[in-house]
C-alpha atoms as a PDB file:
ATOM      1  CA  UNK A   1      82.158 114.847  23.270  1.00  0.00           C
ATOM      2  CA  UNK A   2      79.548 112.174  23.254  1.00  0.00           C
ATOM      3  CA  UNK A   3      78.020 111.141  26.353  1.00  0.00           C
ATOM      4  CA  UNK A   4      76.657 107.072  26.632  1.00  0.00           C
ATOM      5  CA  UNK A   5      73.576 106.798  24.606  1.00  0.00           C
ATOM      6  CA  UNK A   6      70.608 104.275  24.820  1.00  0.00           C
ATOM      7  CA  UNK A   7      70.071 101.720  22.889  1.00  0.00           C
ATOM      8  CA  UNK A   8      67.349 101.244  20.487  1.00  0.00           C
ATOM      9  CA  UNK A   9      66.313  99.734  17.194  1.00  0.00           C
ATOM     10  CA  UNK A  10      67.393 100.197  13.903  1.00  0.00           C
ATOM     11  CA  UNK A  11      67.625 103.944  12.989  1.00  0.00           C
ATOM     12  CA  UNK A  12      65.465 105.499  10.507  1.00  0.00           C
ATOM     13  CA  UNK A  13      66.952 105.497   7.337  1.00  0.00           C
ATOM     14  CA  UNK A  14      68.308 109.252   6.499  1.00  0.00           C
ATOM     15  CA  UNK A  15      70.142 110.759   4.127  1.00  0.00           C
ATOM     16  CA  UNK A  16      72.040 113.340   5.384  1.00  0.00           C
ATOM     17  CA  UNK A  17      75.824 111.727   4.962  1.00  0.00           C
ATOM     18  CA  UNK A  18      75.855 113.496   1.443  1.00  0.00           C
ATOM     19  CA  UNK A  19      75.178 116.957   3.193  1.00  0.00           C
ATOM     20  CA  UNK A  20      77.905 116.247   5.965  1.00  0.00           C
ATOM     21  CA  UNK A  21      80.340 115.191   3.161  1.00  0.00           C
ATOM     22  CA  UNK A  22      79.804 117.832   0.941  1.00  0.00           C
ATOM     23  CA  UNK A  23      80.176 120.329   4.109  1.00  0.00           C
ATOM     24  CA  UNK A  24      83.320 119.374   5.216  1.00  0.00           C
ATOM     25  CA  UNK A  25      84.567 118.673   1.501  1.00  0.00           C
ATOM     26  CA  UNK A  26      83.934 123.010   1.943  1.00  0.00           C
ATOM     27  CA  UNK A  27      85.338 123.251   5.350  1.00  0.00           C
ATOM     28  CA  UNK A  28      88.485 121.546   3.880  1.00  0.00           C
ATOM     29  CA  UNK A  29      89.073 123.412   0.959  1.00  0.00           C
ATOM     30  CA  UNK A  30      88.899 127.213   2.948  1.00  0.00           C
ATOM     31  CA  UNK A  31      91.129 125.241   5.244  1.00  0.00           C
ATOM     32  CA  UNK A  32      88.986 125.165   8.166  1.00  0.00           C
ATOM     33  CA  UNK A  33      89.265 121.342   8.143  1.00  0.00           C
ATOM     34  CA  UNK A  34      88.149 119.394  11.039  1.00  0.00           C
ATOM     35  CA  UNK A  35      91.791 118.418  12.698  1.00  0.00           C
ATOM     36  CA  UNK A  36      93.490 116.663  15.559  1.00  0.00           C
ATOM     37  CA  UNK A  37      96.904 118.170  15.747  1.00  0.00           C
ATOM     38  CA  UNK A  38      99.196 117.441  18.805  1.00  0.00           C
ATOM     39  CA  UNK A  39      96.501 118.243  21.662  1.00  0.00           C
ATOM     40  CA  UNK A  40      94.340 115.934  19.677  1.00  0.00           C
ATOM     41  CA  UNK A  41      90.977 117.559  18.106  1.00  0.00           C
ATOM     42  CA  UNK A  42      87.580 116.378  18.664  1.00  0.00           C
ATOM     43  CA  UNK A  43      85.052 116.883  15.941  1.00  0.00           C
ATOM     44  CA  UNK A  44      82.300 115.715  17.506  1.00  0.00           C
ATOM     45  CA  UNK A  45      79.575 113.655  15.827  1.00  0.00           C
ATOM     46  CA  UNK A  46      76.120 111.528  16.843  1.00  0.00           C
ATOM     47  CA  UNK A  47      74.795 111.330  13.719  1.00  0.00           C
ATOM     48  CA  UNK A  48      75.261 109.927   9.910  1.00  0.00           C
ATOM     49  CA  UNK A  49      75.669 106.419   8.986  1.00  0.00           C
ATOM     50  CA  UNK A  50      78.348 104.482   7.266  1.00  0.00           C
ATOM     51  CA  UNK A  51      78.882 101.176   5.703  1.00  0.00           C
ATOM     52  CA  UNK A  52      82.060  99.196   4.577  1.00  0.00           C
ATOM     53  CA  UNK A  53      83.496  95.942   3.982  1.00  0.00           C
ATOM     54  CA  UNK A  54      84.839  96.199   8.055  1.00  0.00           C
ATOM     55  CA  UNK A  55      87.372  94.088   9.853  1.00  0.00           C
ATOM     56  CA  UNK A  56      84.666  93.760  12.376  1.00  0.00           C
ATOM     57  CA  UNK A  57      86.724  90.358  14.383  1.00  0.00           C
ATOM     58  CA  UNK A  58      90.313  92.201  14.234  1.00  0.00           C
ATOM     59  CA  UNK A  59      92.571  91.088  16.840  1.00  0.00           C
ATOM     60  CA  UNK A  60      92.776  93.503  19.587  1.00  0.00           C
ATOM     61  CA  UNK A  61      95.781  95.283  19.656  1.00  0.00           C
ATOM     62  CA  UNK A  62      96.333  96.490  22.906  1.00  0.00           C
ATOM     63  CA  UNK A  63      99.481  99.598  22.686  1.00  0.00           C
ATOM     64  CA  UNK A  64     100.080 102.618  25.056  1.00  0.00           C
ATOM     65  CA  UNK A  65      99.030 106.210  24.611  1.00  0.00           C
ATOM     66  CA  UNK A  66     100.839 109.633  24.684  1.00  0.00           C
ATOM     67  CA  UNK A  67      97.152 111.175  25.982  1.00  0.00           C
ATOM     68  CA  UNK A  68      96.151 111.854  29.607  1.00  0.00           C
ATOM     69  CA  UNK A  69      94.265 109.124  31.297  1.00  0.00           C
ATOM     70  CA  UNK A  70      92.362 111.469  33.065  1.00  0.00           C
ATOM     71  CA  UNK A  71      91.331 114.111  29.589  1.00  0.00           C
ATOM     72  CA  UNK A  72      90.105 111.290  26.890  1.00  0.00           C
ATOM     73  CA  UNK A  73      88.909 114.308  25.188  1.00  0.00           C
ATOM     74  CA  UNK A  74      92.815 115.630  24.531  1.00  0.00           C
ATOM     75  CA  UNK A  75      93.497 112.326  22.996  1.00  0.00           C
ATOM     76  CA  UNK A  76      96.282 112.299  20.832  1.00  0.00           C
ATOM     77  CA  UNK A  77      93.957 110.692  17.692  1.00  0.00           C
ATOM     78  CA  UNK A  78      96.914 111.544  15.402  1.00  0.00           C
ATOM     79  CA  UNK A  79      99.484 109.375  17.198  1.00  0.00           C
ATOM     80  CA  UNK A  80      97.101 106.871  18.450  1.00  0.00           C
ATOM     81  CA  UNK A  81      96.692 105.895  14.564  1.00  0.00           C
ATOM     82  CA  UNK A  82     100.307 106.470  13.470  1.00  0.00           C
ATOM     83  CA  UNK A  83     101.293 103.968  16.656  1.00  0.00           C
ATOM     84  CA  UNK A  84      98.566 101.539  15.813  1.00  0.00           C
ATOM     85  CA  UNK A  85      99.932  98.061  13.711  1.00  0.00           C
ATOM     86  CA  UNK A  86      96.270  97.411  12.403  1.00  0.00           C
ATOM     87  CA  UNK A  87      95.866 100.681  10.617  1.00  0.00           C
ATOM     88  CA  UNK A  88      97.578 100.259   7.040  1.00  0.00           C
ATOM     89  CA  UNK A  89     100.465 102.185   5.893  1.00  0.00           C
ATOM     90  CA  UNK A  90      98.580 103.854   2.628  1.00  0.00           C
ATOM     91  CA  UNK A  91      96.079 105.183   5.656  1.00  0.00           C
ATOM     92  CA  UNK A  92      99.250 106.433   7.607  1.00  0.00           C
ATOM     93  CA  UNK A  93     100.605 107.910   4.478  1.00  0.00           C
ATOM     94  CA  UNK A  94      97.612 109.534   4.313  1.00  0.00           C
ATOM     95  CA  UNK A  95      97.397 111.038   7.490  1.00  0.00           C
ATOM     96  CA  UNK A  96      99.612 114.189   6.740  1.00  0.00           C
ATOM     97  CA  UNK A  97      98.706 118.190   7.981  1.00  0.00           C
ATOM     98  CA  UNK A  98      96.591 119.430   5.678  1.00  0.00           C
ATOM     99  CA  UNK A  99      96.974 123.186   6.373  1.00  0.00           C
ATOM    100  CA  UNK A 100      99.701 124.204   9.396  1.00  0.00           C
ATOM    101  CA  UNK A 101      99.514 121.601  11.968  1.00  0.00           C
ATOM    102  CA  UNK A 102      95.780 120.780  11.138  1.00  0.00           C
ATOM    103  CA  UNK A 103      95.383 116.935  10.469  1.00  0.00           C
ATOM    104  CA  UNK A 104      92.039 115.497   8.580  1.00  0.00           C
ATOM    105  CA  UNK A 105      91.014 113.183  11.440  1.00  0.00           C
ATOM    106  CA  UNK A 106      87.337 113.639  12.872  1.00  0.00           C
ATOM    107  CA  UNK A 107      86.992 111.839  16.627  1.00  0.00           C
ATOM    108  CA  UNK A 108      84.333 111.111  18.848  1.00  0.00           C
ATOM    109  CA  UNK A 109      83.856 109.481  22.334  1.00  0.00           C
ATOM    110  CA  UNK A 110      80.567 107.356  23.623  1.00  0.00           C
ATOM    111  CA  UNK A 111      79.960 104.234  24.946  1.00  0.00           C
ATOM    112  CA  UNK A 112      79.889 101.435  22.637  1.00  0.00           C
ATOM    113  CA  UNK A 113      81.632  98.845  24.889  1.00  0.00           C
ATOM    114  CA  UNK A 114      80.216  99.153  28.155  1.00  0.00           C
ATOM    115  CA  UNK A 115      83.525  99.346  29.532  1.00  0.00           C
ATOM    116  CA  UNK A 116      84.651 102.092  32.559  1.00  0.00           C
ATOM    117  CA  UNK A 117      86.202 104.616  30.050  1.00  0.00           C
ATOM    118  CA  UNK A 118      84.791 106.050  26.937  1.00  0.00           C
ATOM    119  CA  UNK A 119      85.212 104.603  23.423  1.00  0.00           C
ATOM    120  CA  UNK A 120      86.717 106.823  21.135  1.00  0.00           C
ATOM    121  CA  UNK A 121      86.038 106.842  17.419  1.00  0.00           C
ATOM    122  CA  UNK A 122      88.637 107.897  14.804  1.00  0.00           C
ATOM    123  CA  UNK A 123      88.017 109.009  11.611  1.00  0.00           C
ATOM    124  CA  UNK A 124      91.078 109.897   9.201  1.00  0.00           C
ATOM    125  CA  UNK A 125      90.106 111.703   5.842  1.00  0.00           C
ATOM    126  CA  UNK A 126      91.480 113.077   2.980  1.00  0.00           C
ATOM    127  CA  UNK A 127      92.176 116.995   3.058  1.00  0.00           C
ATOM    128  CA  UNK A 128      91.111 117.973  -0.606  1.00  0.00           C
ATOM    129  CA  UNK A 129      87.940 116.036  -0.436  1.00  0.00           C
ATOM    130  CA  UNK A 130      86.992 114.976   2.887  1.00  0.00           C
ATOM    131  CA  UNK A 131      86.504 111.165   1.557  1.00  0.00           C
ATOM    132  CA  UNK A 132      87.042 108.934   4.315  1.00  0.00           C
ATOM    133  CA  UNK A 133      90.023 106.465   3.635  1.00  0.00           C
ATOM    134  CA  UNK A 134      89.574 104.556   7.594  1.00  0.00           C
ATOM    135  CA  UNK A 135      87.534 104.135  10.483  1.00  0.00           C
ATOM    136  CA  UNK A 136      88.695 102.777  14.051  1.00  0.00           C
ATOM    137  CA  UNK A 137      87.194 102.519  17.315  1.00  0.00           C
ATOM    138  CA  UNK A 138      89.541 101.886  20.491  1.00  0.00           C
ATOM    139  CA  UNK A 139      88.423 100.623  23.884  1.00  0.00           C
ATOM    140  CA  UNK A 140      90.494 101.776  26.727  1.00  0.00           C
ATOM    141  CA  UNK A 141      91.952  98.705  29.033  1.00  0.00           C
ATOM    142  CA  UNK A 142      93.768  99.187  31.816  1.00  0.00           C
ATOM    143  CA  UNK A 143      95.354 102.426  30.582  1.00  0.00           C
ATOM    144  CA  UNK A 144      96.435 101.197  27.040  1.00  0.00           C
ATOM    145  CA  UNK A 145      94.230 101.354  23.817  1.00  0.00           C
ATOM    146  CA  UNK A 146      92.367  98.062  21.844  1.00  0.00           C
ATOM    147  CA  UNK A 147      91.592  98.715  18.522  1.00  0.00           C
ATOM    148  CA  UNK A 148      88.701  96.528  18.411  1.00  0.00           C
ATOM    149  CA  UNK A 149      87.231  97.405  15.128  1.00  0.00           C
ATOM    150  CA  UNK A 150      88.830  98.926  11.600  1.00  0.00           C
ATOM    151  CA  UNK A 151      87.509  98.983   8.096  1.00  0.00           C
ATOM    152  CA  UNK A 152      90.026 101.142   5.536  1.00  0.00           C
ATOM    153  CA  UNK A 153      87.409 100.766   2.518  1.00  0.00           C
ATOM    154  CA  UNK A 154      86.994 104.212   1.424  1.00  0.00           C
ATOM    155  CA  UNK A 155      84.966 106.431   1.308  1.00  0.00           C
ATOM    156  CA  UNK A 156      84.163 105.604   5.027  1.00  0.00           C
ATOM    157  CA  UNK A 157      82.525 107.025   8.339  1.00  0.00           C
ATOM    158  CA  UNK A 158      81.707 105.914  11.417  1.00  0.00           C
ATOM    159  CA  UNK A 159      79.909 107.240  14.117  1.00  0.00           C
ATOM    160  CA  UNK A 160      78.210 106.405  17.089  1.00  0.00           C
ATOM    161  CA  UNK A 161      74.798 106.316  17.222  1.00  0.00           C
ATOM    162  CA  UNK A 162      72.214 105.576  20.068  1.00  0.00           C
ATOM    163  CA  UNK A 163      74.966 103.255  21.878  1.00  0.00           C
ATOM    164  CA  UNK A 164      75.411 101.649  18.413  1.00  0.00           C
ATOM    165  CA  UNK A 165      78.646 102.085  15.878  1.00  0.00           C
ATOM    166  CA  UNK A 166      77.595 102.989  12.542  1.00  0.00           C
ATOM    167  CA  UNK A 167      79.402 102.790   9.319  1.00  0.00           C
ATOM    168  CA  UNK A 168      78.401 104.335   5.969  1.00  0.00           C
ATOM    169  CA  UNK A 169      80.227 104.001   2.916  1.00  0.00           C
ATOM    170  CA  UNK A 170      78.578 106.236  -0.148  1.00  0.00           C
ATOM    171  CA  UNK A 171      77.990 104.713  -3.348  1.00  0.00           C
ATOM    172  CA  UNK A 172      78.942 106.420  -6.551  1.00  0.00           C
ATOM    173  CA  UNK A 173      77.836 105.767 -10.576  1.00  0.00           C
ATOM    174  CA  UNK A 174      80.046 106.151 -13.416  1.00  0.00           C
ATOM    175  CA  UNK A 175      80.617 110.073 -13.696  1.00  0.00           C
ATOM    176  CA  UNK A 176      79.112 110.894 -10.180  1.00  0.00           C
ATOM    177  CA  UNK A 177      81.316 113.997  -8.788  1.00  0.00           C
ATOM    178  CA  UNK A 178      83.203 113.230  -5.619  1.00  0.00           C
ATOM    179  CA  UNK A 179      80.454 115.712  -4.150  1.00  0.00           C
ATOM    180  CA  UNK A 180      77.021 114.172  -5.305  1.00  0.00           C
ATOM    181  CA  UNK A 181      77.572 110.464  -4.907  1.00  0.00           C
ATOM    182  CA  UNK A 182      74.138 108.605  -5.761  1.00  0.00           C
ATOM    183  CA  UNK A 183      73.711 106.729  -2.423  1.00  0.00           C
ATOM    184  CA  UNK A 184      75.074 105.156   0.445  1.00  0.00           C
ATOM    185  CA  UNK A 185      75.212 101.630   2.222  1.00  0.00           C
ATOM    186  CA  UNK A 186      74.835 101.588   5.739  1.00  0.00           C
ATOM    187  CA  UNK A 187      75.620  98.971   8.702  1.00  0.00           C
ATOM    188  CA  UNK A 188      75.072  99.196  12.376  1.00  0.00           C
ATOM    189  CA  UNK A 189      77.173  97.139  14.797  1.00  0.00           C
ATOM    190  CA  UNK A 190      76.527  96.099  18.220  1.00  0.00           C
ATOM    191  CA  UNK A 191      79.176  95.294  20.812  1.00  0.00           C
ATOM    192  CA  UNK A 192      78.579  91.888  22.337  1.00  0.00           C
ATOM    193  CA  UNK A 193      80.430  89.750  25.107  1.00  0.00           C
ATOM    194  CA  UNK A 194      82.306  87.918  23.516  1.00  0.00           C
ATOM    195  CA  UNK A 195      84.652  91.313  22.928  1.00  0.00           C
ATOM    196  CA  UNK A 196      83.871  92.126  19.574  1.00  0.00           C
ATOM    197  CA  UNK A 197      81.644  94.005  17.487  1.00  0.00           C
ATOM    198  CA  UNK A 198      78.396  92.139  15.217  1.00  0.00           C
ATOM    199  CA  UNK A 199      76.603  93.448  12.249  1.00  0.00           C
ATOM    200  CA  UNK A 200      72.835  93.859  13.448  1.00  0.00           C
ATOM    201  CA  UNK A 201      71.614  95.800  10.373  1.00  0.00           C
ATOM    202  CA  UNK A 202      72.481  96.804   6.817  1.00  0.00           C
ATOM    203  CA  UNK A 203      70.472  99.039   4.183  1.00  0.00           C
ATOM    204  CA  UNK A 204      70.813 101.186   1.444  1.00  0.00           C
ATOM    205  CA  UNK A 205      70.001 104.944   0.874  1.00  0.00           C
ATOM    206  CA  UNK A 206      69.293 106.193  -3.073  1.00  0.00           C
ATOM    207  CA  UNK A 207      69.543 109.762  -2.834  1.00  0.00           C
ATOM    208  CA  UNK A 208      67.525 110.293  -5.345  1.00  0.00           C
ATOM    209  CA  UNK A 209      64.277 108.992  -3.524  1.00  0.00           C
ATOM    210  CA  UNK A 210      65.491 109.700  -0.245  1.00  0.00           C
ATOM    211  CA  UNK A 211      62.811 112.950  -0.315  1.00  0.00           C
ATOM    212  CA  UNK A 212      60.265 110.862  -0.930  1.00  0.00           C
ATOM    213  CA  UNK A 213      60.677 107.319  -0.775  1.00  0.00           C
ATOM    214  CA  UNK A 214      61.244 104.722   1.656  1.00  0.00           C
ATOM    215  CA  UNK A 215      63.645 102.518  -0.443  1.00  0.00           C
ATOM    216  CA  UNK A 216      65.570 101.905   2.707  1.00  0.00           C
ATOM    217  CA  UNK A 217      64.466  99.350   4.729  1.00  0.00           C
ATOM    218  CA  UNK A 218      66.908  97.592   7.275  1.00  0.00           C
ATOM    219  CA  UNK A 219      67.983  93.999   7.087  1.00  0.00           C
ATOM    220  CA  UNK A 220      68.005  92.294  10.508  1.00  0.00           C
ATOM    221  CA  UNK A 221      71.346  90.464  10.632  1.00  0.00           C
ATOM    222  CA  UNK A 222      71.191  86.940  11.646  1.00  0.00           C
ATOM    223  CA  UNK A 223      72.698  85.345  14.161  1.00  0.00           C
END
């Protein structure tokens, strides 16, 4: 479970989404798939970016959860998506066991929204691939969840990062394996406010001169 982490500036640019891909893409397919069955699982992550075109000003949908208010790390992740009107029905059709009672969701908990509860991050993937098909964040209010931010472009992650949400989407050429895409677009949002996330910086990773390059340098977002 993540902890509330300080902020800071943009982070370096890094290259290690293709590694965490390609791991659980072999986690999945020896069916020891990172899950949230009925307890609710918790893969935990604090690092590896992620991009996408996100619903970043989505309406918050406030509805109740099945989970303890006192345990936010026994969240229900499967329900809370299945109960959630903002998440699409291809991503719900999607959500399906994958082995047993193992579902391909990945969650994590931080602070991104300052508020008295931790944020929880939901990440629902496919089970022969690990490609991410949708990212949400919820913000506990008053004992029922927000979905205050959503982007269902695949292949998606987000994570949190130093207090920041990160999204990375990888880029692939004609003929790149699902495994070795060629690079990856990345955007960091900050929580302001006015009660929504903002795109603070965007930049793009080629893995091919990710060794030795420096091709990624972030954008400062305007405004």
């Amino acid at each position: 479970m993540h902890g509330g982490l300080t902020e800071a500036g943009p982070p370096p640019a890094r290259g290690t989404f293709q590694a965490v891909t390609t791991a659980l893409a072999v986690l999945a397919a020896v069916g020891v798939f990172l899950s949230s069955c009925a307890t609710g699982g918790t893969g935990a992550r604090d690092e590896g970016p992620a991009y996408a075109e996100a619903v970043v000003g989505v309406t918050a949908t406030a509805f109740p959860s099945s989970a303890p208010t006192d345990a936010p790390d026994r969240i229900n992740a499967v329900r809370l998506v299945k109960d959630d009107p903002e998440v699409s029905e291809e991503v719900k059709r999607e959500l399906k066991p994958c082995v047993g009672d193992e579902y391909p969701v990945d969650v994590s908990f931080g602070d991104l929204t300052g508020g008295a509860e931790s944020d929880v991050v939901v990440n629902v993937l496919t089970c022969g691939d690990a490609v991410g098909v949708g990212s949400y964040v919820y913000r506990r209010t008053s004992g029922r969840y927000e979905n205050v931010f959503k982007t269902e472009e695949p292949p998606v992650y987000a994570e949190i990062d130093r207090g920041d949400l990160v999204v990375t989407k990888q880029v692939y050429e004609k003929g790149d394996p699902v495994s070795s895409p060629s690079g990856e677009n990345v955007i960091t949002y900050r929580w302001r406010a006015s009660g929504r996330f903002v795109k603070e910086y965007s930049w793009h990773n080629d893995y091919s001169s990710v060794v030795g390059g420096d091709d990624a340098t972030p954008v400062p977002e305007s405004g």
